[in-house]
PDB file of N, CA and C in Angstrom:
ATOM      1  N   UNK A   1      14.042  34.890  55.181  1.00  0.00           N
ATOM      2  CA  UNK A   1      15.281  35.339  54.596  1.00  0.00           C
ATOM      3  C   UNK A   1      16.398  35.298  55.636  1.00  0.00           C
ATOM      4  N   UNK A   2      16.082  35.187  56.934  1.00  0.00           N
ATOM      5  CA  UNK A   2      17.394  35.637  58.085  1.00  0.00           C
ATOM      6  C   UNK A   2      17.427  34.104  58.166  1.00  0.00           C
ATOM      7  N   UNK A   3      16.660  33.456  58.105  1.00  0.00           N
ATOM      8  CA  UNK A   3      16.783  31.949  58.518  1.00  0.00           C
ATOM      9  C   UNK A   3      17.720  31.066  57.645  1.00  0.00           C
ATOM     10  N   UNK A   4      17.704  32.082  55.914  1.00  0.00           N
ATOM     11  CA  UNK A   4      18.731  31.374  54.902  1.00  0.00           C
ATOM     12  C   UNK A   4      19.817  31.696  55.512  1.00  0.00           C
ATOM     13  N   UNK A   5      20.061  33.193  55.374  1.00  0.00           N
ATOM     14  CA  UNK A   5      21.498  33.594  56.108  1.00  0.00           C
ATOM     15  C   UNK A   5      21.925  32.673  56.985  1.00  0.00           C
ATOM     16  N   UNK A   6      21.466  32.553  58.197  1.00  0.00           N
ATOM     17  CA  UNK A   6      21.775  32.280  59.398  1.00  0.00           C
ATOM     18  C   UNK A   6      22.231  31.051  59.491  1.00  0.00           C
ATOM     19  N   UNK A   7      21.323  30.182  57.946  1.00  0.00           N
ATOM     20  CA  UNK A   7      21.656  28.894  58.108  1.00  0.00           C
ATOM     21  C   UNK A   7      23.326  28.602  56.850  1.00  0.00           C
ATOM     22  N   UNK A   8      23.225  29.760  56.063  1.00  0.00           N
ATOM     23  CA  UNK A   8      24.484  29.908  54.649  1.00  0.00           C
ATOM     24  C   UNK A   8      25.535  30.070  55.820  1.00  0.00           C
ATOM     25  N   UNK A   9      25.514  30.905  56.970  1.00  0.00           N
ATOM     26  CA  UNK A   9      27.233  31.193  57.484  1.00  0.00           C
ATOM     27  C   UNK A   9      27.091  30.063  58.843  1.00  0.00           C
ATOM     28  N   UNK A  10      25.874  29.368  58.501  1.00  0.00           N
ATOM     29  CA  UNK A  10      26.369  28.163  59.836  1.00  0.00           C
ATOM     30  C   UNK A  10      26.320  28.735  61.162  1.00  0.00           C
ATOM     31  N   UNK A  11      25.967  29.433  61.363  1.00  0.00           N
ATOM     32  CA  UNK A  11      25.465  30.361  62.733  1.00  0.00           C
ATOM     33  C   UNK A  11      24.806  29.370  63.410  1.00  0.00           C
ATOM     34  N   UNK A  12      23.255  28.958  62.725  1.00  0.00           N
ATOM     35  CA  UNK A  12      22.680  28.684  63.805  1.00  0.00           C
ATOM     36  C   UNK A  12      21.477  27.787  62.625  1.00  0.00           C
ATOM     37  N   UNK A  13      21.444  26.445  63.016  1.00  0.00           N
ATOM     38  CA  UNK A  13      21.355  25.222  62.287  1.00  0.00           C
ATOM     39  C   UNK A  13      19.467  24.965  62.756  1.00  0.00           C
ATOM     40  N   UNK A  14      18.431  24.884  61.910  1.00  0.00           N
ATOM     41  CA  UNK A  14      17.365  25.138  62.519  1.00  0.00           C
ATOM     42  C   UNK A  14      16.672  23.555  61.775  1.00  0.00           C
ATOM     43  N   UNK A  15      15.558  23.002  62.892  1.00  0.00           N
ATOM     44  CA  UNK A  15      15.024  21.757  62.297  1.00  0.00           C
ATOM     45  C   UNK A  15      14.083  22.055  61.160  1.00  0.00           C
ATOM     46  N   UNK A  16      14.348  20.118  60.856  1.00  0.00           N
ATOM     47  CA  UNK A  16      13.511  20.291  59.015  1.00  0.00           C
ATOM     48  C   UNK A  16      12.136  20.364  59.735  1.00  0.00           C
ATOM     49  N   UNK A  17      10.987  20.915  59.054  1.00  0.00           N
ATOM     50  CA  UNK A  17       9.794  20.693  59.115  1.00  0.00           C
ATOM     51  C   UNK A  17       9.285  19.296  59.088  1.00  0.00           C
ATOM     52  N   UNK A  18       8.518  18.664  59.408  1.00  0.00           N
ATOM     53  CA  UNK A  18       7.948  17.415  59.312  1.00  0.00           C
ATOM     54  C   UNK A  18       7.178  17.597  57.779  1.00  0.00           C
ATOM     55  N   UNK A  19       6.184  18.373  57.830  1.00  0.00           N
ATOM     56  CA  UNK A  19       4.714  18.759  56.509  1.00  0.00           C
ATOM     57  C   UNK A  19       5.950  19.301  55.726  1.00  0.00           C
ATOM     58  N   UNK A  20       6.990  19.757  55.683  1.00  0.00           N
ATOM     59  CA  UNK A  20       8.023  19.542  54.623  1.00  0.00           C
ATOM     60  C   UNK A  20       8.637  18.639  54.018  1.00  0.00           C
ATOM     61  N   UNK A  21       9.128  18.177  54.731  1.00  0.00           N
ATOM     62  CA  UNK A  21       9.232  16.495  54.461  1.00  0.00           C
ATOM     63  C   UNK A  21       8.452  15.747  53.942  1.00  0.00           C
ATOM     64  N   UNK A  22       7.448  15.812  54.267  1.00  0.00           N
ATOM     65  CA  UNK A  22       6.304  14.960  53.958  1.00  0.00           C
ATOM     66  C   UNK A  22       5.755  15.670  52.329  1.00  0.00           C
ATOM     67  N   UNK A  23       5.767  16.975  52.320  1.00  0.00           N
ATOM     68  CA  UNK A  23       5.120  17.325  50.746  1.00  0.00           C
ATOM     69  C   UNK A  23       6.223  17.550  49.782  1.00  0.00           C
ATOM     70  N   UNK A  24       7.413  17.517  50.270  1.00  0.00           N
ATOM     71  CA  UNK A  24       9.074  16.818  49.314  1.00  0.00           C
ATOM     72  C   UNK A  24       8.426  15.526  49.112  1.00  0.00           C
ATOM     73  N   UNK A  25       8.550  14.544  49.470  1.00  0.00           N
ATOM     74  CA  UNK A  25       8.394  13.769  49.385  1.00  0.00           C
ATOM     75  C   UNK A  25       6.918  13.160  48.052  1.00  0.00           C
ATOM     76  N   UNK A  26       6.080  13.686  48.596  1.00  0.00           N
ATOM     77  CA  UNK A  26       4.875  13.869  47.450  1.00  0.00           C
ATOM     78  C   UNK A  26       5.508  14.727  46.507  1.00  0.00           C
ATOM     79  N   UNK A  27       5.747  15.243  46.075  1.00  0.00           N
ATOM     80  CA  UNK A  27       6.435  16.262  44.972  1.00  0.00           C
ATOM     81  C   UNK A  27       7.225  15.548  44.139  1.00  0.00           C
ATOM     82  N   UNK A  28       7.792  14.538  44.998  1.00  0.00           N
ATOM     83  CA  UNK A  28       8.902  13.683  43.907  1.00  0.00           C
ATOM     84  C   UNK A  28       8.332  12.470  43.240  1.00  0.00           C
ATOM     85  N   UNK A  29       7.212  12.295  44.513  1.00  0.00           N
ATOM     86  CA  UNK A  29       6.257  10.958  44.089  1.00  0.00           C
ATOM     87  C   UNK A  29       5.262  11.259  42.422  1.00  0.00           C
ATOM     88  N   UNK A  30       5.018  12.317  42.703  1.00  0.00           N
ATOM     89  CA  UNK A  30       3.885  12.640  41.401  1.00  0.00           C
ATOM     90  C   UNK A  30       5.074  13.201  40.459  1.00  0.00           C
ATOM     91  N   UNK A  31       6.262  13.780  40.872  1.00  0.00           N
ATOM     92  CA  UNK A  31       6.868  14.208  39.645  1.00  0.00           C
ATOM     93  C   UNK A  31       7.700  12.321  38.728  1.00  0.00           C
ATOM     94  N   UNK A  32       7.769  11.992  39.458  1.00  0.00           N
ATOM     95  CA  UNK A  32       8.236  10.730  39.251  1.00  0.00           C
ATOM     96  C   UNK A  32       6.698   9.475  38.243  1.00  0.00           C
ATOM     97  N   UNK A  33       6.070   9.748  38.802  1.00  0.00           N
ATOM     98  CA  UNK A  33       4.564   9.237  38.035  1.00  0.00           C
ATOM     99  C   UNK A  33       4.566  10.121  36.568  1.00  0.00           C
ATOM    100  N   UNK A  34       4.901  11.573  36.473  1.00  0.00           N
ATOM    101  CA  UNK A  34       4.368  12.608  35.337  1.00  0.00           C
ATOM    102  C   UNK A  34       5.019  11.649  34.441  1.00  0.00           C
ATOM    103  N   UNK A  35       7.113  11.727  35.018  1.00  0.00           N
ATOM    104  CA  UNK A  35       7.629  11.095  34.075  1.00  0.00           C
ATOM    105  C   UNK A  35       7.377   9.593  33.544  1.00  0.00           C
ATOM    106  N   UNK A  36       6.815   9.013  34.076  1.00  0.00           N
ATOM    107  CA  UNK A  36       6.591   7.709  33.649  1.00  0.00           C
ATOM    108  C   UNK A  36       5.440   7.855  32.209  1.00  0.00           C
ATOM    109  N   UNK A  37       4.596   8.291  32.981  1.00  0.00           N
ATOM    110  CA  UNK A  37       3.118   8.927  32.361  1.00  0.00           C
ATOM    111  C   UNK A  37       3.719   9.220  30.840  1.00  0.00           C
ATOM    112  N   UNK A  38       4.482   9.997  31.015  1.00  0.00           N
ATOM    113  CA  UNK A  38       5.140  10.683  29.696  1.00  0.00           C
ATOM    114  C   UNK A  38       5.804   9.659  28.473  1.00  0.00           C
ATOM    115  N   UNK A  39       6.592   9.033  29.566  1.00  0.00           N
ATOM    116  CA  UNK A  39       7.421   8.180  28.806  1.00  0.00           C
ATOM    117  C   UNK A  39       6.268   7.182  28.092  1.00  0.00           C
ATOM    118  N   UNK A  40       5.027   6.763  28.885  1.00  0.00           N
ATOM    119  CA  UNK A  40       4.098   6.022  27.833  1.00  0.00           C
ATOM    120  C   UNK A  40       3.700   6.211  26.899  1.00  0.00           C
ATOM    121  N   UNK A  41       3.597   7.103  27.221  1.00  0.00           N
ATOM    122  CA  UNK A  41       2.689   8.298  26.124  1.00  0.00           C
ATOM    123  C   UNK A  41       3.499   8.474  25.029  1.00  0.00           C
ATOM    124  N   UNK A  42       4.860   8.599  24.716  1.00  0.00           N
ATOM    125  CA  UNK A  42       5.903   8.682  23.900  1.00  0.00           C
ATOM    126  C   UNK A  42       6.153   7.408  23.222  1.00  0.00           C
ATOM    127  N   UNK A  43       6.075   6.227  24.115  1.00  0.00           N
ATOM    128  CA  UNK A  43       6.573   5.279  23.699  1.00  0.00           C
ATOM    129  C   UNK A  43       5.007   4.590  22.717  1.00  0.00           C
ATOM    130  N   UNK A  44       4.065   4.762  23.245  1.00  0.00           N
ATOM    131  CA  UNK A  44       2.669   4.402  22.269  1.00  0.00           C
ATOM    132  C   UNK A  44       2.695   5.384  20.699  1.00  0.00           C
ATOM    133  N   UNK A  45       2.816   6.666  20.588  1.00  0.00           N
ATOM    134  CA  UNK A  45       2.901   7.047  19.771  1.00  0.00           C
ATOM    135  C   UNK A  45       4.007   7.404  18.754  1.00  0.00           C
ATOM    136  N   UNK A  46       5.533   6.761  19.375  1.00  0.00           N
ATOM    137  CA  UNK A  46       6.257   7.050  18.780  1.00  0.00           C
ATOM    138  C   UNK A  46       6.300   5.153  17.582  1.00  0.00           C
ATOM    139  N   UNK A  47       6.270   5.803  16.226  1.00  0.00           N
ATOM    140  CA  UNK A  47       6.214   4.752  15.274  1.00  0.00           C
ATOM    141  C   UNK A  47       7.485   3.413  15.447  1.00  0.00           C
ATOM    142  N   UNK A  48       6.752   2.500  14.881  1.00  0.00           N
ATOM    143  CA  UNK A  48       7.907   1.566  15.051  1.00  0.00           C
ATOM    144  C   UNK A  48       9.156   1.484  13.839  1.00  0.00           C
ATOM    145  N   UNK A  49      10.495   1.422  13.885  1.00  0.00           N
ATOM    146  CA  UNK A  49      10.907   1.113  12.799  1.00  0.00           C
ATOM    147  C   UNK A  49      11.283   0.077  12.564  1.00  0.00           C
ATOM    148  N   UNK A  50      11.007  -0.578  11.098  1.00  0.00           N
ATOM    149  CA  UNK A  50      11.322  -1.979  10.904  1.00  0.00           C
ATOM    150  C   UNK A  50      12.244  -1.716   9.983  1.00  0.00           C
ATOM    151  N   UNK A  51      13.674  -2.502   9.950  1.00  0.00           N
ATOM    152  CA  UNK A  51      14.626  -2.269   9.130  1.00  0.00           C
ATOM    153  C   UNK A  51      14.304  -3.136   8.072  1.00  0.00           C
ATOM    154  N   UNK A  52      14.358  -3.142   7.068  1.00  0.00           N
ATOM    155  CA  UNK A  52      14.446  -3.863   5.652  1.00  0.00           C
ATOM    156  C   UNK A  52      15.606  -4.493   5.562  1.00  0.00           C
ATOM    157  N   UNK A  53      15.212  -5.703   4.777  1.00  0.00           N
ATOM    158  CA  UNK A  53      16.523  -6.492   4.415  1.00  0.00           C
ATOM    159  C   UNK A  53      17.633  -6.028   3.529  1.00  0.00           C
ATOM    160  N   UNK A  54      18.816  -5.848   3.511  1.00  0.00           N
ATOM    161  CA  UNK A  54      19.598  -5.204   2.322  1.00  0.00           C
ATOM    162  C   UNK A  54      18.971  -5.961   1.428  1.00  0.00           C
ATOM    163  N   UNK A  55      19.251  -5.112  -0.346  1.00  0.00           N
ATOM    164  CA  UNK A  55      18.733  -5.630  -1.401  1.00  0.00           C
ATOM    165  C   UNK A  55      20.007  -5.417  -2.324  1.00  0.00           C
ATOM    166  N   UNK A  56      19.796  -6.641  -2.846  1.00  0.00           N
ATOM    167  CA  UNK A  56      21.474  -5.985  -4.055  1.00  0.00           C
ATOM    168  C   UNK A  56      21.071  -5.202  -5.338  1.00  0.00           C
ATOM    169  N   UNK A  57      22.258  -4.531  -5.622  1.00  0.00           N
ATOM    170  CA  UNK A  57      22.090  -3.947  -6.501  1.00  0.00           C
ATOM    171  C   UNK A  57      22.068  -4.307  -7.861  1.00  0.00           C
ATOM    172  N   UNK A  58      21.005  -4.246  -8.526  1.00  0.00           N
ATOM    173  CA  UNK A  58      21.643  -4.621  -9.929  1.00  0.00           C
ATOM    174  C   UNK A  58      22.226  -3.917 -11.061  1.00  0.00           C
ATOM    175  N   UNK A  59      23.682  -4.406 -11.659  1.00  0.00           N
ATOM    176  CA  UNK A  59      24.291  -3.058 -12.500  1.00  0.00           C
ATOM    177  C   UNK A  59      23.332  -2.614 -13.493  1.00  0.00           C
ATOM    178  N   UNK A  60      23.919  -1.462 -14.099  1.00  0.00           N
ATOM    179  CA  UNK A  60      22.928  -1.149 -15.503  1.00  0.00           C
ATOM    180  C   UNK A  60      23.359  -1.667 -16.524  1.00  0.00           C
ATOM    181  N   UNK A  61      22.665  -2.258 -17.298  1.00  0.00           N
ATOM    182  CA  UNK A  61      22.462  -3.148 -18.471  1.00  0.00           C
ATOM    183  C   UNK A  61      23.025  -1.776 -19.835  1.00  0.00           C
ATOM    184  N   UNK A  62      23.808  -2.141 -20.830  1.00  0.00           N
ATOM    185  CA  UNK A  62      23.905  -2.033 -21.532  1.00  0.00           C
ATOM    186  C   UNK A  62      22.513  -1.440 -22.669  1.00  0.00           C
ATOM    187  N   UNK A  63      22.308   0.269 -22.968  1.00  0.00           N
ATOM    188  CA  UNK A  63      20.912  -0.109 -23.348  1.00  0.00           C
ATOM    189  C   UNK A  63      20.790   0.256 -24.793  1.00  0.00           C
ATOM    190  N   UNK A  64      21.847  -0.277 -25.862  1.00  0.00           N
ATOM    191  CA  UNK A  64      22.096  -0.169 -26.922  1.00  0.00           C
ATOM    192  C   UNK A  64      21.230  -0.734 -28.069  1.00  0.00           C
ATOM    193  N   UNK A  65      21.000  -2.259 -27.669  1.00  0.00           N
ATOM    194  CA  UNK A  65      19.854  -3.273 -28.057  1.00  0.00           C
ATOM    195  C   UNK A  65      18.044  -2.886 -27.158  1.00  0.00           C
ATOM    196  N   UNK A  66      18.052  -2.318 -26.882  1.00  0.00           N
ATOM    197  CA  UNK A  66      16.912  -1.859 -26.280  1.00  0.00           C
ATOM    198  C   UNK A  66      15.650  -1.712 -27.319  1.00  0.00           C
ATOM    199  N   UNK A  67      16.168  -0.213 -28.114  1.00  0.00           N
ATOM    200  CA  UNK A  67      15.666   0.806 -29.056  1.00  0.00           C
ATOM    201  C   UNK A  67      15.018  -0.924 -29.947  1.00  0.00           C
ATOM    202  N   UNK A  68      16.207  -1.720 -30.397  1.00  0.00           N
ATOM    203  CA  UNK A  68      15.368  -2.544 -31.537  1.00  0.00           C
ATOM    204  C   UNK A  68      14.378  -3.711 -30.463  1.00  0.00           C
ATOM    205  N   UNK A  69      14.564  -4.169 -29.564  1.00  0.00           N
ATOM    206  CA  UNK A  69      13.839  -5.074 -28.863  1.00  0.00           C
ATOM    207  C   UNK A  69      12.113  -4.069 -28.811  1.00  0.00           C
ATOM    208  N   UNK A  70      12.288  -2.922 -28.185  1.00  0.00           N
ATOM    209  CA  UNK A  70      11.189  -2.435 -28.258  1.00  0.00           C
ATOM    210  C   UNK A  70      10.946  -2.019 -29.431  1.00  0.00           C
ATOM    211  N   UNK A  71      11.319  -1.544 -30.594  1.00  0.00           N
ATOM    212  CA  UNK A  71      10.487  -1.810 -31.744  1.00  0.00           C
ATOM    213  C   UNK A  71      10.113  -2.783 -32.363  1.00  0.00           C
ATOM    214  N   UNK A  72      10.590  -4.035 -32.100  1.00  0.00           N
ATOM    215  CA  UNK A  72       9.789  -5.347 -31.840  1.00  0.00           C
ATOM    216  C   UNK A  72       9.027  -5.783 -31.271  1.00  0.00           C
ATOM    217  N   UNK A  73       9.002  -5.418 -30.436  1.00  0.00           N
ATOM    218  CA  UNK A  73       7.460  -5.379 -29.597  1.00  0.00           C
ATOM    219  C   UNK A  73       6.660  -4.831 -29.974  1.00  0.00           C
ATOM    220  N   UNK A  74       6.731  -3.508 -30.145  1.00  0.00           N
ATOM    221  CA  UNK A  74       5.248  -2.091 -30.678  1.00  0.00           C
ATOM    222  C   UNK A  74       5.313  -3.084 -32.101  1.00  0.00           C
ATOM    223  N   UNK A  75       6.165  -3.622 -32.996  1.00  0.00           N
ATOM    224  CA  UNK A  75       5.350  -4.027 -34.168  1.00  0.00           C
ATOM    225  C   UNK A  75       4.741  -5.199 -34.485  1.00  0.00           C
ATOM    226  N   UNK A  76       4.962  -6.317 -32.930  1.00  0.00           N
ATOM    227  CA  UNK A  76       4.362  -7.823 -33.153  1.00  0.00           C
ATOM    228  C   UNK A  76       3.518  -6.701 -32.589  1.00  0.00           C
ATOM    229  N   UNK A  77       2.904  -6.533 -32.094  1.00  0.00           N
ATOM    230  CA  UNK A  77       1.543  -5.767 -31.378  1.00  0.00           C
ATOM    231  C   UNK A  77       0.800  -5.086 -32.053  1.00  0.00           C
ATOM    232  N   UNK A  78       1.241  -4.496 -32.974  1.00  0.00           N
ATOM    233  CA  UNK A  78       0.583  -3.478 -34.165  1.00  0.00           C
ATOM    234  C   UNK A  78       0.242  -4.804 -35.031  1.00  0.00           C
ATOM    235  N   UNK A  79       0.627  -5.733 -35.507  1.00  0.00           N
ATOM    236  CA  UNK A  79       0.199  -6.750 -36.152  1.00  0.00           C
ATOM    237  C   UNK A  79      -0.298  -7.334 -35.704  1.00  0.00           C
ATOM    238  N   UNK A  80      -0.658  -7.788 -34.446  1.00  0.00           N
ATOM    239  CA  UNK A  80      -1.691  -8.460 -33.536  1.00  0.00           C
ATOM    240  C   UNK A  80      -2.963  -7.420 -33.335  1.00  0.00           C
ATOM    241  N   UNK A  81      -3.112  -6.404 -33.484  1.00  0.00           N
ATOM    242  CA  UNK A  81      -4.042  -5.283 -33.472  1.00  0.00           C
ATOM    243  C   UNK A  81      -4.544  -5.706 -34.773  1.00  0.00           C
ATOM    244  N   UNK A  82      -3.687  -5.596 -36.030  1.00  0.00           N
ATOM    245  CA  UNK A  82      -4.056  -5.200 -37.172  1.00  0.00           C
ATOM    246  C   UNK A  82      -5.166  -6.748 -37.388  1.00  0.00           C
ATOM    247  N   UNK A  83      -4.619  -7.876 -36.991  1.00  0.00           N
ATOM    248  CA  UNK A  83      -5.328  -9.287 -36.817  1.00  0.00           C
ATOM    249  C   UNK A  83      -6.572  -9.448 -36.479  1.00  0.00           C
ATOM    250  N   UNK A  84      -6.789  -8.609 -35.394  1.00  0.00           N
ATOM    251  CA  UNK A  84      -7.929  -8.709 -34.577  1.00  0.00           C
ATOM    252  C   UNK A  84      -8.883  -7.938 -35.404  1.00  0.00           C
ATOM    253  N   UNK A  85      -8.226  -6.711 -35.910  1.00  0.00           N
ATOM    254  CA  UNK A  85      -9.137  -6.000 -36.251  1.00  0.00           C
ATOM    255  C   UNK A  85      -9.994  -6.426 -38.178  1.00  0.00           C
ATOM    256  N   UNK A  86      -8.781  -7.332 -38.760  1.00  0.00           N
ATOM    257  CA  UNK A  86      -9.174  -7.877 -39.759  1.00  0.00           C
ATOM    258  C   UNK A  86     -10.401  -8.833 -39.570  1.00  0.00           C
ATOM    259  N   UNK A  87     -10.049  -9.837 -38.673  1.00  0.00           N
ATOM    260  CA  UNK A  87     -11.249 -10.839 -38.075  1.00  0.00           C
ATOM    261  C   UNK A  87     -12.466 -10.237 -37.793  1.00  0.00           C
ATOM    262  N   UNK A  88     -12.402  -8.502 -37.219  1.00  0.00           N
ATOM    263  CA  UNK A  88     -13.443  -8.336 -36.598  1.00  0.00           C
ATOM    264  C   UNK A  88     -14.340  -7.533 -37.230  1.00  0.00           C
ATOM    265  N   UNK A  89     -14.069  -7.422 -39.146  1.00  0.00           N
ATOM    266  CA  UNK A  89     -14.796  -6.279 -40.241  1.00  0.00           C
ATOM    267  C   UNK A  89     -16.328  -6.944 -39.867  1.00  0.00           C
ATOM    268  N   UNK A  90     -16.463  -8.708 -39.875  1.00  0.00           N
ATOM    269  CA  UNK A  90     -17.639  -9.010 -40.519  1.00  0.00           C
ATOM    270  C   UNK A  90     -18.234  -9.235 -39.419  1.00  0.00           C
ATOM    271  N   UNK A  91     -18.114  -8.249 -38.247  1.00  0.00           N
ATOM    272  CA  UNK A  91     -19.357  -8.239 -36.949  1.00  0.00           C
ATOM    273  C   UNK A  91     -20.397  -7.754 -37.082  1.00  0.00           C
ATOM    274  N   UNK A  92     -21.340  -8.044 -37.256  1.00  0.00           N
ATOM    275  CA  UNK A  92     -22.583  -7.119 -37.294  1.00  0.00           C
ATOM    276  C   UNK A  92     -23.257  -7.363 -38.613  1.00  0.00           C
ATOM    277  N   UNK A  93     -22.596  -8.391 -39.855  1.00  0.00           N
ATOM    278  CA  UNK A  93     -23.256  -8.759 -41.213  1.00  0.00           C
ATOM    279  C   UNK A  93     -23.785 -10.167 -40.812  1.00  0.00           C
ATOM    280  N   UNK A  94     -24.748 -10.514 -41.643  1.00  0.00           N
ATOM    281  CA  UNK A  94     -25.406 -11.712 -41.809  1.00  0.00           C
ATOM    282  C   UNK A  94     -24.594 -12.255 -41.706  1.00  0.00           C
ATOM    283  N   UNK A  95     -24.778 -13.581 -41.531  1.00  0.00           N
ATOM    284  CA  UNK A  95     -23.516 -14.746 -41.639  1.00  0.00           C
ATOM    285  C   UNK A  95     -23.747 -15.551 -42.974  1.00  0.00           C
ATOM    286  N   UNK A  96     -23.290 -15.252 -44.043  1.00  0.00           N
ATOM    287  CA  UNK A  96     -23.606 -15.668 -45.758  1.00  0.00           C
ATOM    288  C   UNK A  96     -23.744 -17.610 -45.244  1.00  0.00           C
ATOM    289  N   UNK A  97     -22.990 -18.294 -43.866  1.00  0.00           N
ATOM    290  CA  UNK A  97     -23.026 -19.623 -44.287  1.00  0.00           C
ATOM    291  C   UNK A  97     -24.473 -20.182 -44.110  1.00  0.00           C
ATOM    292  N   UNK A  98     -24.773 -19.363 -43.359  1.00  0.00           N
ATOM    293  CA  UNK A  98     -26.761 -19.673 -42.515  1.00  0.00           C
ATOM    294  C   UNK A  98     -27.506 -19.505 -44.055  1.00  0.00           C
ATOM    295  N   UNK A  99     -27.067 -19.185 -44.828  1.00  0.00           N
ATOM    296  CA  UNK A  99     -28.118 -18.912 -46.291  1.00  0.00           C
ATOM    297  C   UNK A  99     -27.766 -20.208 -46.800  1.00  0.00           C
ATOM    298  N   UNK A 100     -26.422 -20.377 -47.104  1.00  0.00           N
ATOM    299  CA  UNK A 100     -25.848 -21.575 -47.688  1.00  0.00           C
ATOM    300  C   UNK A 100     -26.444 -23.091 -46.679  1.00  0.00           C
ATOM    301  N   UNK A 101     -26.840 -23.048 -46.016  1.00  0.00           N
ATOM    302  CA  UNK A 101     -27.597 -24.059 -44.621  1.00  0.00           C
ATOM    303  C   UNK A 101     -29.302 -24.229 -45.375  1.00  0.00           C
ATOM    304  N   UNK A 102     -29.209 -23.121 -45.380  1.00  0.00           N
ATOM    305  CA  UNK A 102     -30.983 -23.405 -45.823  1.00  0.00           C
ATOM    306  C   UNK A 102     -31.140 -23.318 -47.228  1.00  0.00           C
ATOM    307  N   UNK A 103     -30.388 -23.245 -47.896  1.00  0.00           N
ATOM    308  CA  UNK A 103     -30.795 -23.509 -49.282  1.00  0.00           C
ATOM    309  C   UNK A 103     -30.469 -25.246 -49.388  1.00  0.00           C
ATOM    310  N   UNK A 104     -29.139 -25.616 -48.745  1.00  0.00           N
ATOM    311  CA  UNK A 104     -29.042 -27.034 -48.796  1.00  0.00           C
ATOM    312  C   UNK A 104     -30.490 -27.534 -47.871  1.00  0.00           C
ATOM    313  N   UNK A 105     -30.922 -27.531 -47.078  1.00  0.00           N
ATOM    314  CA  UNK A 105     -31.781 -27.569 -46.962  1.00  0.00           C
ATOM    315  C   UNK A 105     -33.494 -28.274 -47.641  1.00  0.00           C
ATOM    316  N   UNK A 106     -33.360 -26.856 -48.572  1.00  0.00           N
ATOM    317  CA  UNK A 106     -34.379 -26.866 -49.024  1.00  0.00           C
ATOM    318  C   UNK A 106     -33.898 -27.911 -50.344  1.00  0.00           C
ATOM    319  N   UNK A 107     -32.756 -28.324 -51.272  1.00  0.00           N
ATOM    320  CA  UNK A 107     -32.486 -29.157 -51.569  1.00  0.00           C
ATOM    321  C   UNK A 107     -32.657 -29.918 -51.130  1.00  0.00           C
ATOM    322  N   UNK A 108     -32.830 -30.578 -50.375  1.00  0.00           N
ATOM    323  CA  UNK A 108     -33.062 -32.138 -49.138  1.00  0.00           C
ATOM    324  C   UNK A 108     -33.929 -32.516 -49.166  1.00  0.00           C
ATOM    325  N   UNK A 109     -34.704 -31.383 -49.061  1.00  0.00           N
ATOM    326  CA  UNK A 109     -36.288 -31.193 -48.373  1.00  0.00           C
ATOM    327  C   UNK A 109     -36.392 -31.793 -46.936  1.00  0.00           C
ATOM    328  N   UNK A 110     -35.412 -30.818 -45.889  1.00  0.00           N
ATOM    329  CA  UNK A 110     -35.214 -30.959 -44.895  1.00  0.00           C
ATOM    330  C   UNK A 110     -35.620 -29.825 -44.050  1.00  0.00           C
ATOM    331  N   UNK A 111     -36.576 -30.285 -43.619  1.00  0.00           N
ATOM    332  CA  UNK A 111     -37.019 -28.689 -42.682  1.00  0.00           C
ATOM    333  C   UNK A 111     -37.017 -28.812 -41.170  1.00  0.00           C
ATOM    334  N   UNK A 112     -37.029 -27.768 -40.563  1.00  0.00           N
ATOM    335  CA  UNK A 112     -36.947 -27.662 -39.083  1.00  0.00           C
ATOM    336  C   UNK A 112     -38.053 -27.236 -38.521  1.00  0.00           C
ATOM    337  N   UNK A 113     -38.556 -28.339 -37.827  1.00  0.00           N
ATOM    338  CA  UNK A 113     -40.127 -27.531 -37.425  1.00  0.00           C
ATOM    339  C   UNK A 113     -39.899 -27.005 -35.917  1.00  0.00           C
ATOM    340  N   UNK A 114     -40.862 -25.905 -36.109  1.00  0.00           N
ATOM    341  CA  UNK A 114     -40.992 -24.846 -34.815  1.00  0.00           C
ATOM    342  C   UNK A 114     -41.141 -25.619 -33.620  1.00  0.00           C
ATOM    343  N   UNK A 115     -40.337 -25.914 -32.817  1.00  0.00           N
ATOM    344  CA  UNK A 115     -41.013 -25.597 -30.940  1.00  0.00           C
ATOM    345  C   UNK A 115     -40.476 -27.446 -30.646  1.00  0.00           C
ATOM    346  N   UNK A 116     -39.620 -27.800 -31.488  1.00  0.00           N
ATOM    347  CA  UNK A 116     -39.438 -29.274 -31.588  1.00  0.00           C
ATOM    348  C   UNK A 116     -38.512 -29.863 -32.034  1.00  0.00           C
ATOM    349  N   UNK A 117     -38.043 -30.607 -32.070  1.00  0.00           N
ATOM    350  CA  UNK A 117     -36.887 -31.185 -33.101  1.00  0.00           C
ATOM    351  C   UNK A 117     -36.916 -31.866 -34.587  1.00  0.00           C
ATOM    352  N   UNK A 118     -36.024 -31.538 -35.135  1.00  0.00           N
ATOM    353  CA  UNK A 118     -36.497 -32.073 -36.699  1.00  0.00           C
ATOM    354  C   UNK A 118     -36.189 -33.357 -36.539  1.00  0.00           C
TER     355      UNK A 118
END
């Protein structure tokens, strides 16, 4: 403490330490490494940003004609439903033309023998 004084009013001017010097010196060396250290460390985990291309805007459309376009749609579709589902009553019945096949057939007197070709 007398040595700050002595040295604050300029009295009496005392030499630097050498092992002072020398562990200043290390002190700045590793504080100088932390910051680097740091800055990697920041710069690896900090995300990248990629800017996007501007995109234009498109105005809003008028949506007056809408309401009938889409009820044109839900009703070609309801009639394309209703289509499918007409076609699809006679799944699962005999097929009446396979009777009409073998009765002509048997008119002919055309038969199909087992395990071979007629």
């Amino acid at each position: 403490m007398i040595r700050l004084l002595l040295r604050l009013f300029g009295i009496k001017d005392f030499e630097v330490c050498k092992s002072c010097e020398t562990l200043k010196q290390q002190l700045d060396f590793e504080r100088f490494e932390k910051k680097q250290l740091t800055e990697t460390l920041l710069s690896i985990i900090k995300p990248k940003v990629y800017e996007a291309p501007p995109q234009e805007l498109v105005p809003v459309v008028n949506t007056s004609g809408l309401f009938s376009r889409k009820r044109a749609a839900l009703e070609a579709r309801d009639r394309e439903e209703a289509r499918i589902l007409s076609q699809g009553q006679n799944l699962g019945r005999p097929n009446e033309s396979l009777k009409d096949i073998k009765k002509l057939e048997q008119e002919l007197d055309v038969f199909e023998i087992e395990g071979g070709e007629s």
